[in-house]
Each structure stands twice: as structure tokens, then as C-alpha cells.
ModelCIF file with pLDDT and N, C-alpha, C, O atoms, coordinates in Angstrom:
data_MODEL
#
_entry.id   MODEL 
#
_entity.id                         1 
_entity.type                       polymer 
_entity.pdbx_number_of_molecules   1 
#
_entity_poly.entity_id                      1 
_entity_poly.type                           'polypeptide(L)' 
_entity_poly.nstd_linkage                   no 
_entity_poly.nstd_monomer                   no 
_entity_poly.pdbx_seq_one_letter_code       
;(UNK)(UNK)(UNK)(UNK)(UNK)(UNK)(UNK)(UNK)(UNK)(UNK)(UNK)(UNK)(UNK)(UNK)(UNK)(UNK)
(UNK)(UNK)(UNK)(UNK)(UNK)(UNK)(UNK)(UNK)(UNK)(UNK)(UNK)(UNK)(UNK)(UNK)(UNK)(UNK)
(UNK)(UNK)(UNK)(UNK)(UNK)(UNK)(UNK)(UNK)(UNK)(UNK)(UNK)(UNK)(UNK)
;
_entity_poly.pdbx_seq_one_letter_code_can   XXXXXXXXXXXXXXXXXXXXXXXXXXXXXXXXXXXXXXXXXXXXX 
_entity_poly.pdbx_strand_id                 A 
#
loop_
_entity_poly_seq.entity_id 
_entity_poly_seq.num 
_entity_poly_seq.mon_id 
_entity_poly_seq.hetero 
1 1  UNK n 
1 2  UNK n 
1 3  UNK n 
1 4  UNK n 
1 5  UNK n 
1 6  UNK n 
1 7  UNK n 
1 8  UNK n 
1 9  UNK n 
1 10 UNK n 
1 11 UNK n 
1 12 UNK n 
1 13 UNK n 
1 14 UNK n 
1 15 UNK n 
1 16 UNK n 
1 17 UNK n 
1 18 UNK n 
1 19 UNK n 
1 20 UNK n 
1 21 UNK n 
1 22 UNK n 
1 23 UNK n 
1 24 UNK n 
1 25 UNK n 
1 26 UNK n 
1 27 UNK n 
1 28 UNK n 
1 29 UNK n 
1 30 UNK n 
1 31 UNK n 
1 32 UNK n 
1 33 UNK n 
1 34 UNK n 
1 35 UNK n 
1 36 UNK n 
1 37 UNK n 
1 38 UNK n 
1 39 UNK n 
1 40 UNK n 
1 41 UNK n 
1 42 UNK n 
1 43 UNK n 
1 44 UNK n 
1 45 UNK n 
#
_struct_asym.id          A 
_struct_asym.entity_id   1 
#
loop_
_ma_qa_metric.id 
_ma_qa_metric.mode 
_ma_qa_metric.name 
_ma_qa_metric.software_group_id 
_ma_qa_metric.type 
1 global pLDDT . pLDDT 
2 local  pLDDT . pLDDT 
#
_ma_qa_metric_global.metric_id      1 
_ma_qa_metric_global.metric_value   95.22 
_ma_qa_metric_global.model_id       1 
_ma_qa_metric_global.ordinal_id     1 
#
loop_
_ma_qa_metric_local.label_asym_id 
_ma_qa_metric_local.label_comp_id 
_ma_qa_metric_local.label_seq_id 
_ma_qa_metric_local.metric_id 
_ma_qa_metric_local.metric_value 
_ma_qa_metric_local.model_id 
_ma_qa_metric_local.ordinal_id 
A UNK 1  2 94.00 1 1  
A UNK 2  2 94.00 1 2  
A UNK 3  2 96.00 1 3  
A UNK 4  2 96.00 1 4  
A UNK 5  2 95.00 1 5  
A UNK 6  2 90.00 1 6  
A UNK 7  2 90.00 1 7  
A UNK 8  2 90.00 1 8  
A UNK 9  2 91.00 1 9  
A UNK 10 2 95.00 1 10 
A UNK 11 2 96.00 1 11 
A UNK 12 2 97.00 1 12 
A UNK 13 2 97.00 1 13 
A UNK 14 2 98.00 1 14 
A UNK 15 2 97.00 1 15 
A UNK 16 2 97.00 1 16 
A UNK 17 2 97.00 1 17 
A UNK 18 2 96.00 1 18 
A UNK 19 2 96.00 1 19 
A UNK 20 2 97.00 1 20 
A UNK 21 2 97.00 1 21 
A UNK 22 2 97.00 1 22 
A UNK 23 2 97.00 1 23 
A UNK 24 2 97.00 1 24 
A UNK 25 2 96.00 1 25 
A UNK 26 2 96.00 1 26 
A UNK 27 2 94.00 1 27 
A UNK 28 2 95.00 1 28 
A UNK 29 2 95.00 1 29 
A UNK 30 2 96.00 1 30 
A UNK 31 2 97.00 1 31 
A UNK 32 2 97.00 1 32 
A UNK 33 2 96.00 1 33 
A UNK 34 2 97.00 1 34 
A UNK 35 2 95.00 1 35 
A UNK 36 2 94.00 1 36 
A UNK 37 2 91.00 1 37 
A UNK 38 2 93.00 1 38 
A UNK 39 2 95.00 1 39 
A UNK 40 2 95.00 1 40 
A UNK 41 2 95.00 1 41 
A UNK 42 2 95.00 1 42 
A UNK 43 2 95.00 1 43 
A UNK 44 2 96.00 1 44 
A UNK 45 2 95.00 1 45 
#
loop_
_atom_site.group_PDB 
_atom_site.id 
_atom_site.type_symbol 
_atom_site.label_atom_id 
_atom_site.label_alt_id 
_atom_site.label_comp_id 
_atom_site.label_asym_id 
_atom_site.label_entity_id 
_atom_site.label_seq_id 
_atom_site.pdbx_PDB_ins_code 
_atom_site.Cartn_x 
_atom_site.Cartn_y 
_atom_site.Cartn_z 
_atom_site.occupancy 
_atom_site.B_iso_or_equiv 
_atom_site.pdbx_formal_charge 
_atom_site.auth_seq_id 
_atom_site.auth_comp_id 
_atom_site.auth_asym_id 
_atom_site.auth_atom_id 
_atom_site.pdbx_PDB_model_num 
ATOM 1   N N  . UNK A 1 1  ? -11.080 63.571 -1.304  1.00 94.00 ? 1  UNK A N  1 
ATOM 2   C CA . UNK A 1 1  ? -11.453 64.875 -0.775  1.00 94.00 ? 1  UNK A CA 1 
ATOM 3   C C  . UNK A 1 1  ? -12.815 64.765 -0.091  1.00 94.00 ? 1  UNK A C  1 
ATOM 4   O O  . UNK A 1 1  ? -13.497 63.744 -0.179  1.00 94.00 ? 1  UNK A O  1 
ATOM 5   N N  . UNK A 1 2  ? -13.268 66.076 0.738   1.00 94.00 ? 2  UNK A N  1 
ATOM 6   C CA . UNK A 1 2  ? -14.040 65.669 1.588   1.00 94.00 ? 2  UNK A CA 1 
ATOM 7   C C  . UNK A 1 2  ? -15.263 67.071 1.052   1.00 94.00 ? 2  UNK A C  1 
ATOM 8   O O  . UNK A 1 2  ? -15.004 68.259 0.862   1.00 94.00 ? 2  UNK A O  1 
ATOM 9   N N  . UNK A 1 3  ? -16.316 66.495 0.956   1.00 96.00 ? 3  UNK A N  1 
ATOM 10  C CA . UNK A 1 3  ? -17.124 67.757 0.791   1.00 96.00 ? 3  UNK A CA 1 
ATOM 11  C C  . UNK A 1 3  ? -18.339 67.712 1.324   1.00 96.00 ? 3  UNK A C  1 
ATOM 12  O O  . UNK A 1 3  ? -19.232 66.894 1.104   1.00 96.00 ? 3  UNK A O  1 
ATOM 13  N N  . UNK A 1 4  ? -18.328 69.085 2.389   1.00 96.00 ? 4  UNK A N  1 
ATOM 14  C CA . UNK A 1 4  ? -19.208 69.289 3.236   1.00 96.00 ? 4  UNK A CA 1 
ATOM 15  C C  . UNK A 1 4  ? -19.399 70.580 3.611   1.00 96.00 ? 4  UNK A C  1 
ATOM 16  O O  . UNK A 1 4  ? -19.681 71.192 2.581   1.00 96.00 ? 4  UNK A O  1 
ATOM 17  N N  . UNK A 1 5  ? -19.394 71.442 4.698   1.00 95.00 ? 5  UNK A N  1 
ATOM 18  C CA . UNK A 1 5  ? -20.024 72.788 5.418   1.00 95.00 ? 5  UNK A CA 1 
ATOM 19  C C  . UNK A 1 5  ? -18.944 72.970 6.420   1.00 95.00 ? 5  UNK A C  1 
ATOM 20  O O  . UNK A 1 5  ? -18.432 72.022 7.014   1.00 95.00 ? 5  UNK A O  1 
ATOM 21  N N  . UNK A 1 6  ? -18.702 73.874 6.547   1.00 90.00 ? 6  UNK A N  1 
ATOM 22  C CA . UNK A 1 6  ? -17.609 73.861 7.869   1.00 90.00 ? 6  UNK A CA 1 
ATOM 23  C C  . UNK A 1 6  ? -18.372 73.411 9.014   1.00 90.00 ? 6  UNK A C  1 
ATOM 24  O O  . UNK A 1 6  ? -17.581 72.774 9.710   1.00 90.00 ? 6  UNK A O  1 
ATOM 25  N N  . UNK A 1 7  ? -19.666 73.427 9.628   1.00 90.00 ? 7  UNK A N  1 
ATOM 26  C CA . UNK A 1 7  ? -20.214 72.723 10.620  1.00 90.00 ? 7  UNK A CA 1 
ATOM 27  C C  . UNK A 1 7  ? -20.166 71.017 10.470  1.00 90.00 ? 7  UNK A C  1 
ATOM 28  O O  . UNK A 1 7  ? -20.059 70.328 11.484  1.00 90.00 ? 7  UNK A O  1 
ATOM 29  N N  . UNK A 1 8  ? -20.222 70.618 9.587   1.00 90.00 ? 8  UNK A N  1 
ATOM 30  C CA . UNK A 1 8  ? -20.482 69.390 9.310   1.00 90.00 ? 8  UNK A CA 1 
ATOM 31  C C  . UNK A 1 8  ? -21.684 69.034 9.272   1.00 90.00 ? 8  UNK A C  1 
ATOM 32  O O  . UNK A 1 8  ? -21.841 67.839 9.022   1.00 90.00 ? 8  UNK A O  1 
ATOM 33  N N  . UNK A 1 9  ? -22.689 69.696 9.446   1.00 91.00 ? 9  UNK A N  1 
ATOM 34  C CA . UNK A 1 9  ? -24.236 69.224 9.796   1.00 91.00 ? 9  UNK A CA 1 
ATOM 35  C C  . UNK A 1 9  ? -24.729 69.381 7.882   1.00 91.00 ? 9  UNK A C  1 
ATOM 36  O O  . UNK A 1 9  ? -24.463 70.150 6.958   1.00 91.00 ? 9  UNK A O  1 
ATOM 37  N N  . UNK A 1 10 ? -25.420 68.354 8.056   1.00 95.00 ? 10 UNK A N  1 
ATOM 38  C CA . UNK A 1 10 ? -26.203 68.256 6.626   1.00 95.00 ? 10 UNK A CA 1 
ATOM 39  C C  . UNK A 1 10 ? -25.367 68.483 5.638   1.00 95.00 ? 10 UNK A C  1 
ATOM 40  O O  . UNK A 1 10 ? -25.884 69.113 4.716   1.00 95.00 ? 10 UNK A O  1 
ATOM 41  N N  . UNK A 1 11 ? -24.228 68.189 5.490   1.00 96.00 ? 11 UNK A N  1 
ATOM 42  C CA . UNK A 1 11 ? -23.232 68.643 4.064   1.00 96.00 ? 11 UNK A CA 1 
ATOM 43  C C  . UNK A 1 11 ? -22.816 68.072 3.003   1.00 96.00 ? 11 UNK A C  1 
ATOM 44  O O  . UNK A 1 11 ? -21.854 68.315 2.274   1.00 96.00 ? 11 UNK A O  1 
ATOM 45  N N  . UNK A 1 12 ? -24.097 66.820 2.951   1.00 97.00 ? 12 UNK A N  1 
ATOM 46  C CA . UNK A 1 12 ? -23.749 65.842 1.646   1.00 97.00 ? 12 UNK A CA 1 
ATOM 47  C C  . UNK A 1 12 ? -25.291 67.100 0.973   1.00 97.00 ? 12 UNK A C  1 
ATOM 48  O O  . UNK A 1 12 ? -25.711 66.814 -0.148  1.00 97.00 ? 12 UNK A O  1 
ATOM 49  N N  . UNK A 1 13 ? -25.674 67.799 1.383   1.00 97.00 ? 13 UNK A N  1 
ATOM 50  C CA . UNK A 1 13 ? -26.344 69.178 0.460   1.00 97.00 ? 13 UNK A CA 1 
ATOM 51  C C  . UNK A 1 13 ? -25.530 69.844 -0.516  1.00 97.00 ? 13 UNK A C  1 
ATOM 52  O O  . UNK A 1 13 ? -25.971 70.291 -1.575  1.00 97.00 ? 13 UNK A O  1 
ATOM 53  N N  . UNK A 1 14 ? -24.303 69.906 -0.133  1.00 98.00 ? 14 UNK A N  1 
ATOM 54  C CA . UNK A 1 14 ? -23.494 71.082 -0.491  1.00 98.00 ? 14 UNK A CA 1 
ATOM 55  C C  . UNK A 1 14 ? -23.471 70.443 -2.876  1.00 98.00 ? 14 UNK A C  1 
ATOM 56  O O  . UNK A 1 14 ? -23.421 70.967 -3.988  1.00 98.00 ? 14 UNK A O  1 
ATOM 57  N N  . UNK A 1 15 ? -23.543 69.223 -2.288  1.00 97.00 ? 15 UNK A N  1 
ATOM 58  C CA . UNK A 1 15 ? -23.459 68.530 -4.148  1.00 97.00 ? 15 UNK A CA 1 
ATOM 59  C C  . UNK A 1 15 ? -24.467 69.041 -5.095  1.00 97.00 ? 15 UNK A C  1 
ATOM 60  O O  . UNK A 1 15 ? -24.425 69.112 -6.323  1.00 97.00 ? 15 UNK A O  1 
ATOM 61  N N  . UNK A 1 16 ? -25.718 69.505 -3.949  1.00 97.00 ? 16 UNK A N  1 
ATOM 62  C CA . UNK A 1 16 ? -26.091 70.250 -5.157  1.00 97.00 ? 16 UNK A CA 1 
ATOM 63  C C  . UNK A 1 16 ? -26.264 71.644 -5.142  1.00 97.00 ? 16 UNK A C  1 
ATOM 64  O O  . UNK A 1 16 ? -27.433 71.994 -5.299  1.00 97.00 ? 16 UNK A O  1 
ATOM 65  N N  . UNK A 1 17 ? -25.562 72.404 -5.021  1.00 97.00 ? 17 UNK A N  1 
ATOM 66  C CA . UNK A 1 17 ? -25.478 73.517 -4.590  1.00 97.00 ? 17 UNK A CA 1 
ATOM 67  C C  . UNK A 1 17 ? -24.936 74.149 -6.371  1.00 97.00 ? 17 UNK A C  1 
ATOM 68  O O  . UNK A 1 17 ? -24.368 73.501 -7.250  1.00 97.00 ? 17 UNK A O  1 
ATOM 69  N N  . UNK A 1 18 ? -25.352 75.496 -6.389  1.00 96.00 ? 18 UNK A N  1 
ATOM 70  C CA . UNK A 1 18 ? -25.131 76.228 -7.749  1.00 96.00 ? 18 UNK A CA 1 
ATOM 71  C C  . UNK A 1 18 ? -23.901 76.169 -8.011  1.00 96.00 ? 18 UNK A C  1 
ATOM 72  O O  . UNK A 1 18 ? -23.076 76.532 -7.173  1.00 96.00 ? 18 UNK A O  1 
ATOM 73  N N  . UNK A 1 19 ? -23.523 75.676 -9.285  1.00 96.00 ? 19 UNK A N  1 
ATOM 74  C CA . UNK A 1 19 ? -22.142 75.717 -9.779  1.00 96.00 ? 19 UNK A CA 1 
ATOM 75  C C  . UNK A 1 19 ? -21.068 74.548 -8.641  1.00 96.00 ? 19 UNK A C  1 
ATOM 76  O O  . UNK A 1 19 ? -19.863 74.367 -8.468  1.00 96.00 ? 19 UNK A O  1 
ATOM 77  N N  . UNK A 1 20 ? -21.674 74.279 -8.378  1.00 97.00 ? 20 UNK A N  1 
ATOM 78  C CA . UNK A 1 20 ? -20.528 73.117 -7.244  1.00 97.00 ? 20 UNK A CA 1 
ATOM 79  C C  . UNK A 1 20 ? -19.606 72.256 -8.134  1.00 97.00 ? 20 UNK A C  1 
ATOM 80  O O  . UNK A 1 20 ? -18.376 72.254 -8.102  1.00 97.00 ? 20 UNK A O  1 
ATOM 81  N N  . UNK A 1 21 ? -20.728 71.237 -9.248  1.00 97.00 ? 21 UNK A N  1 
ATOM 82  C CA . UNK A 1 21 ? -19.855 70.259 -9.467  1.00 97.00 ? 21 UNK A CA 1 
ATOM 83  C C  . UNK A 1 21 ? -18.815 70.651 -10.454 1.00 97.00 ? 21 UNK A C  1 
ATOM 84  O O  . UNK A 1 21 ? -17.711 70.107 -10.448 1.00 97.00 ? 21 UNK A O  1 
ATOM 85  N N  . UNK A 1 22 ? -19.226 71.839 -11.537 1.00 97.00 ? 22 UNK A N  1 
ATOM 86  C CA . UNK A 1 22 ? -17.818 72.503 -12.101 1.00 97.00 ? 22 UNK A CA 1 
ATOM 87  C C  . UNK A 1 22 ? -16.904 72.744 -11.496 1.00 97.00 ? 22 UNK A C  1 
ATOM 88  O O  . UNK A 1 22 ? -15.878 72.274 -11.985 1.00 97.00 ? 22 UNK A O  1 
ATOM 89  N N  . UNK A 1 23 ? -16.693 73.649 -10.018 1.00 97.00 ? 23 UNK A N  1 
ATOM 90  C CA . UNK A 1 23 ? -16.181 74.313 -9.589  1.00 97.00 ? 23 UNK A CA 1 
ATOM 91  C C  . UNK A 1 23 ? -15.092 72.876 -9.271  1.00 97.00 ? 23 UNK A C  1 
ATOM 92  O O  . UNK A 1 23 ? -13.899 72.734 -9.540  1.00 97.00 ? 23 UNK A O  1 
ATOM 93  N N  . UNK A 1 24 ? -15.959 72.046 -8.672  1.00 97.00 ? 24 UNK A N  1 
ATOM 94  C CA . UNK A 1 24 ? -14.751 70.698 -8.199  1.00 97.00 ? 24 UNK A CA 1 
ATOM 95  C C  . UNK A 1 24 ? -14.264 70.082 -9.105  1.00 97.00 ? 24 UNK A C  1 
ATOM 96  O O  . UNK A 1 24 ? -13.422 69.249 -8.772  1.00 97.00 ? 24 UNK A O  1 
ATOM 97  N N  . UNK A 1 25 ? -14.614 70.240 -10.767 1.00 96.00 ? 25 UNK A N  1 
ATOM 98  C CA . UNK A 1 25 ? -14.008 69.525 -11.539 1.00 96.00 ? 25 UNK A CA 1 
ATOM 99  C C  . UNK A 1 25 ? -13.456 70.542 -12.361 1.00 96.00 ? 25 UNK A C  1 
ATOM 100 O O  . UNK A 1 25 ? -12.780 70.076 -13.277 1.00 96.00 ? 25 UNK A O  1 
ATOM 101 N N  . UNK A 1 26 ? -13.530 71.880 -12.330 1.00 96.00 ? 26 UNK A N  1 
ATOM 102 C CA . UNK A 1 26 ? -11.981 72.725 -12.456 1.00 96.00 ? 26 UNK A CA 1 
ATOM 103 C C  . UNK A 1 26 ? -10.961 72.462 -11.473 1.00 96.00 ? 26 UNK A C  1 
ATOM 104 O O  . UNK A 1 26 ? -9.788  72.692 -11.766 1.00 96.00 ? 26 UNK A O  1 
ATOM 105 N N  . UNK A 1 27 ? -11.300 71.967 -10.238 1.00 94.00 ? 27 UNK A N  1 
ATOM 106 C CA . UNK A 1 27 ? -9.734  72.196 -9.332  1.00 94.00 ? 27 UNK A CA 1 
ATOM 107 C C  . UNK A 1 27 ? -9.306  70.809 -9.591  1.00 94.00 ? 27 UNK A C  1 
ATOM 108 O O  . UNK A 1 27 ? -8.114  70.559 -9.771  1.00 94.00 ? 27 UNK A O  1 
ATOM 109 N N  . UNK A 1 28 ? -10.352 69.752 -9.625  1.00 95.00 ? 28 UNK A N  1 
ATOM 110 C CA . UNK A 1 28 ? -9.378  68.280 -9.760  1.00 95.00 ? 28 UNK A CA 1 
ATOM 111 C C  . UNK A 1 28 ? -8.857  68.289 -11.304 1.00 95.00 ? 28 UNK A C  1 
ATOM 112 O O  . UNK A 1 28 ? -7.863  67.663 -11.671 1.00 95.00 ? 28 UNK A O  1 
ATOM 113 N N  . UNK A 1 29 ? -9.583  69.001 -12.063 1.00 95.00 ? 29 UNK A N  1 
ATOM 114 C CA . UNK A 1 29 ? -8.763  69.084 -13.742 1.00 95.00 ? 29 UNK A CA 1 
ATOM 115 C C  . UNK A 1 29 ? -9.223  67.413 -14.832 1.00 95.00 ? 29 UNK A C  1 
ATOM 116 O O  . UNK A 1 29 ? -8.976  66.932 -15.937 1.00 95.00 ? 29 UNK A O  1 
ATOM 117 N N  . UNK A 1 30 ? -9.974  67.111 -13.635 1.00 96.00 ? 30 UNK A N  1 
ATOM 118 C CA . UNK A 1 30 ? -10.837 65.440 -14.518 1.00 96.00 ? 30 UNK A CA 1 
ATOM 119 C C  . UNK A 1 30 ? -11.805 65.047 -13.907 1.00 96.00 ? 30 UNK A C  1 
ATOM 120 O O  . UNK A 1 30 ? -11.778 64.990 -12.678 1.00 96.00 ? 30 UNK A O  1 
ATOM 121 N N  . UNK A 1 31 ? -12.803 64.710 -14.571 1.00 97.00 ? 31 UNK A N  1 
ATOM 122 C CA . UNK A 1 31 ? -14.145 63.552 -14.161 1.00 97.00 ? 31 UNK A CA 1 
ATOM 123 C C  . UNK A 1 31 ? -13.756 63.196 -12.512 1.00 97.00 ? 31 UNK A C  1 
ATOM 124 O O  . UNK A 1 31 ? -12.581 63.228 -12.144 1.00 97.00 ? 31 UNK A O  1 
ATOM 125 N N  . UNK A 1 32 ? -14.580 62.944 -11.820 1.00 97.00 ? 32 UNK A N  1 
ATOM 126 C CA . UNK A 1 32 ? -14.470 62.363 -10.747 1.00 97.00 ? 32 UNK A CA 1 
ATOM 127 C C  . UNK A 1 32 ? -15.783 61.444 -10.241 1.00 97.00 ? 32 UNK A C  1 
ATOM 128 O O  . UNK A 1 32 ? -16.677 61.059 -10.994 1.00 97.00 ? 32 UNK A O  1 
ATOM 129 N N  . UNK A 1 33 ? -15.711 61.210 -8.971  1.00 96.00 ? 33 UNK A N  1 
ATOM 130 C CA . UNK A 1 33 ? -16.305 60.312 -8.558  1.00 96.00 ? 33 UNK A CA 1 
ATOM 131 C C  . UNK A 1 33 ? -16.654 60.837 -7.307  1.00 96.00 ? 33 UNK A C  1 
ATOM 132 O O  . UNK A 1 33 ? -15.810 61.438 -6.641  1.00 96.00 ? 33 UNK A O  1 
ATOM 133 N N  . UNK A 1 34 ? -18.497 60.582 -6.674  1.00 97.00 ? 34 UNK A N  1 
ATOM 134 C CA . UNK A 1 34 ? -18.966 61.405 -5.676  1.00 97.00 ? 34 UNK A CA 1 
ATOM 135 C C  . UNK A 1 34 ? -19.356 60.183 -4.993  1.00 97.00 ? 34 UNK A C  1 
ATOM 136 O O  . UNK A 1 34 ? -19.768 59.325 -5.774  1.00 97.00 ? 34 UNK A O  1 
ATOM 137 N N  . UNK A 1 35 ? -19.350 59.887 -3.908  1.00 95.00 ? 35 UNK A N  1 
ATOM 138 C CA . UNK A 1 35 ? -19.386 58.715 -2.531  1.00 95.00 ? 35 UNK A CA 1 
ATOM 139 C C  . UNK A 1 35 ? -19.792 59.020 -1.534  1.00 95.00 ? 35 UNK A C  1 
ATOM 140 O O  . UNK A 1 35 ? -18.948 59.400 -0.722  1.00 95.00 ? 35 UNK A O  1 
ATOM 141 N N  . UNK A 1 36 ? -21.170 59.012 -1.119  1.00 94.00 ? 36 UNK A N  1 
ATOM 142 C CA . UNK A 1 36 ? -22.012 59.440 0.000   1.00 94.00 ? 36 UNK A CA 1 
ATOM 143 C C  . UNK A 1 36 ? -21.671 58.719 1.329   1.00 94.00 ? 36 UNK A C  1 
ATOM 144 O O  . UNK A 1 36 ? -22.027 57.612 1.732   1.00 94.00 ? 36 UNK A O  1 
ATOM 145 N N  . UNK A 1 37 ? -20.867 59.678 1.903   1.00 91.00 ? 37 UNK A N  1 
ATOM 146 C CA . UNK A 1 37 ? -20.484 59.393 3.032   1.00 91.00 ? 37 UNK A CA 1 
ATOM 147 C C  . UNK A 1 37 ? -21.159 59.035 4.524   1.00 91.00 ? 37 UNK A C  1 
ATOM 148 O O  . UNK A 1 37 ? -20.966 58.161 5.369   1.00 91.00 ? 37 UNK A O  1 
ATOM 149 N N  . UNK A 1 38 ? -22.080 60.218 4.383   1.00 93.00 ? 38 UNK A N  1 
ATOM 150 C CA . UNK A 1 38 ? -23.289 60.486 5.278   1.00 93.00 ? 38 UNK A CA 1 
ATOM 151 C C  . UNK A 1 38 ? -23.942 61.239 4.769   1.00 93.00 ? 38 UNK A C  1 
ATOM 152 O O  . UNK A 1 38 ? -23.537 61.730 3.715   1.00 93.00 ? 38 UNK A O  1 
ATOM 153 N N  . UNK A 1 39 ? -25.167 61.619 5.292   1.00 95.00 ? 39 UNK A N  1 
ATOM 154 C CA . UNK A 1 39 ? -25.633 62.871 5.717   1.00 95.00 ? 39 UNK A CA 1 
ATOM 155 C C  . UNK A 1 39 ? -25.112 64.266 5.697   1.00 95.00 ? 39 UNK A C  1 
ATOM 156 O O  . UNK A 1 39 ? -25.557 65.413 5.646   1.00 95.00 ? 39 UNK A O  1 
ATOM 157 N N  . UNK A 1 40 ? -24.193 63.770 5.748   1.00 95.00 ? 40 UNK A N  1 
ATOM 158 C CA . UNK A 1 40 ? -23.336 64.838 6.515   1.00 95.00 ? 40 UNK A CA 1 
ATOM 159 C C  . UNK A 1 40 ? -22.224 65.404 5.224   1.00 95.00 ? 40 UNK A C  1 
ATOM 160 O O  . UNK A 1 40 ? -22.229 66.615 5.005   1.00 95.00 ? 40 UNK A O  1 
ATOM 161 N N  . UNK A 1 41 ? -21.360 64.578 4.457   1.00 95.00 ? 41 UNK A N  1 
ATOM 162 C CA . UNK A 1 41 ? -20.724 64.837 3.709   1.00 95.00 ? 41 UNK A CA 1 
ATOM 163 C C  . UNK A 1 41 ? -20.456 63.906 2.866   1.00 95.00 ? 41 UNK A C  1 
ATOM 164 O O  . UNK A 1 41 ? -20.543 62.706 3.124   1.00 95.00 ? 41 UNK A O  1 
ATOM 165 N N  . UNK A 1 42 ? -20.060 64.453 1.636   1.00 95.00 ? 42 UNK A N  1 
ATOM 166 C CA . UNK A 1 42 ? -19.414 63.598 0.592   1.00 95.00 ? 42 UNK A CA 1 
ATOM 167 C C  . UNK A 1 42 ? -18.130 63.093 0.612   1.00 95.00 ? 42 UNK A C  1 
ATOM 168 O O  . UNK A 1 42 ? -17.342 63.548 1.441   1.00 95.00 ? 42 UNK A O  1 
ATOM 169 N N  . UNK A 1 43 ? -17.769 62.195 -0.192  1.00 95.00 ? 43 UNK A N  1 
ATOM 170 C CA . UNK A 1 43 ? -16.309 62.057 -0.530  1.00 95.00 ? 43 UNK A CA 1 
ATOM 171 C C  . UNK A 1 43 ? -16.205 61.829 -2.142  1.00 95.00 ? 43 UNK A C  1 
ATOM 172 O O  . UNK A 1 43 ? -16.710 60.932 -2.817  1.00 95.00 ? 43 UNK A O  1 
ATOM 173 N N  . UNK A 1 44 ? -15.339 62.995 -2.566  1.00 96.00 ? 44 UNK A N  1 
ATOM 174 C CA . UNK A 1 44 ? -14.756 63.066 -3.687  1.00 96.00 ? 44 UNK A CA 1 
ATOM 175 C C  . UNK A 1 44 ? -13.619 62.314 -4.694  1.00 96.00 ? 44 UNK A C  1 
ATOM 176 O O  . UNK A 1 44 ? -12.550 62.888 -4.492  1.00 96.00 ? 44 UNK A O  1 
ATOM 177 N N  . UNK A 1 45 ? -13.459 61.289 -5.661  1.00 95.00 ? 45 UNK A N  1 
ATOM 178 C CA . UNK A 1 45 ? -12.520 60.927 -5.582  1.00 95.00 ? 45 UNK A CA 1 
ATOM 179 C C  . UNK A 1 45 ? -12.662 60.974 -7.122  1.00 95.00 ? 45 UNK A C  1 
ATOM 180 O O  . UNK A 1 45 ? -11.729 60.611 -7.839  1.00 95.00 ? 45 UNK A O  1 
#
């Protein structure tokens, strides 16, 4: 999965954003794994 901003600008921010990393580990339902993509965005796995 891909996590970022709908612009794409600056959206490896969004990880620390209030309540983020629960919110992504209620929808995946397990632990995951965060992979700095860019600047720009994460990748979730």
C-alpha cells in the first residue's frame, strides 16, 4: 500500500500524523511494515 497526500508532495509526513498508524493497522488487521519510499510517500507492507 501506498501512503501519502493526494498531491503527492511531502507525503512520507502523513506517518506521523495523529492517530495514523492505528488507523492503518485497524484496516490491515496486523503489524506491518513502513518503507520510505521518498519524500514523498511511504510504502506499507
Amino acid at each position: 500500500y501506498v501512503l501519502s497526500n493526494e498531491t503527492r508532495n511531502f507525503g512520507a509526513v502523513c506517518i506521523a500524523y495523529d492517530h495514523i498508524l492505528d488507523l492503518i493497522g485497524s484496516a490491515l488487521k496486523e503489524s506491518y511494515y513502513i518503507i520510505p519510499s521518498s519524500v514523498h510517500e511511504m510504502i506499507i507492507v
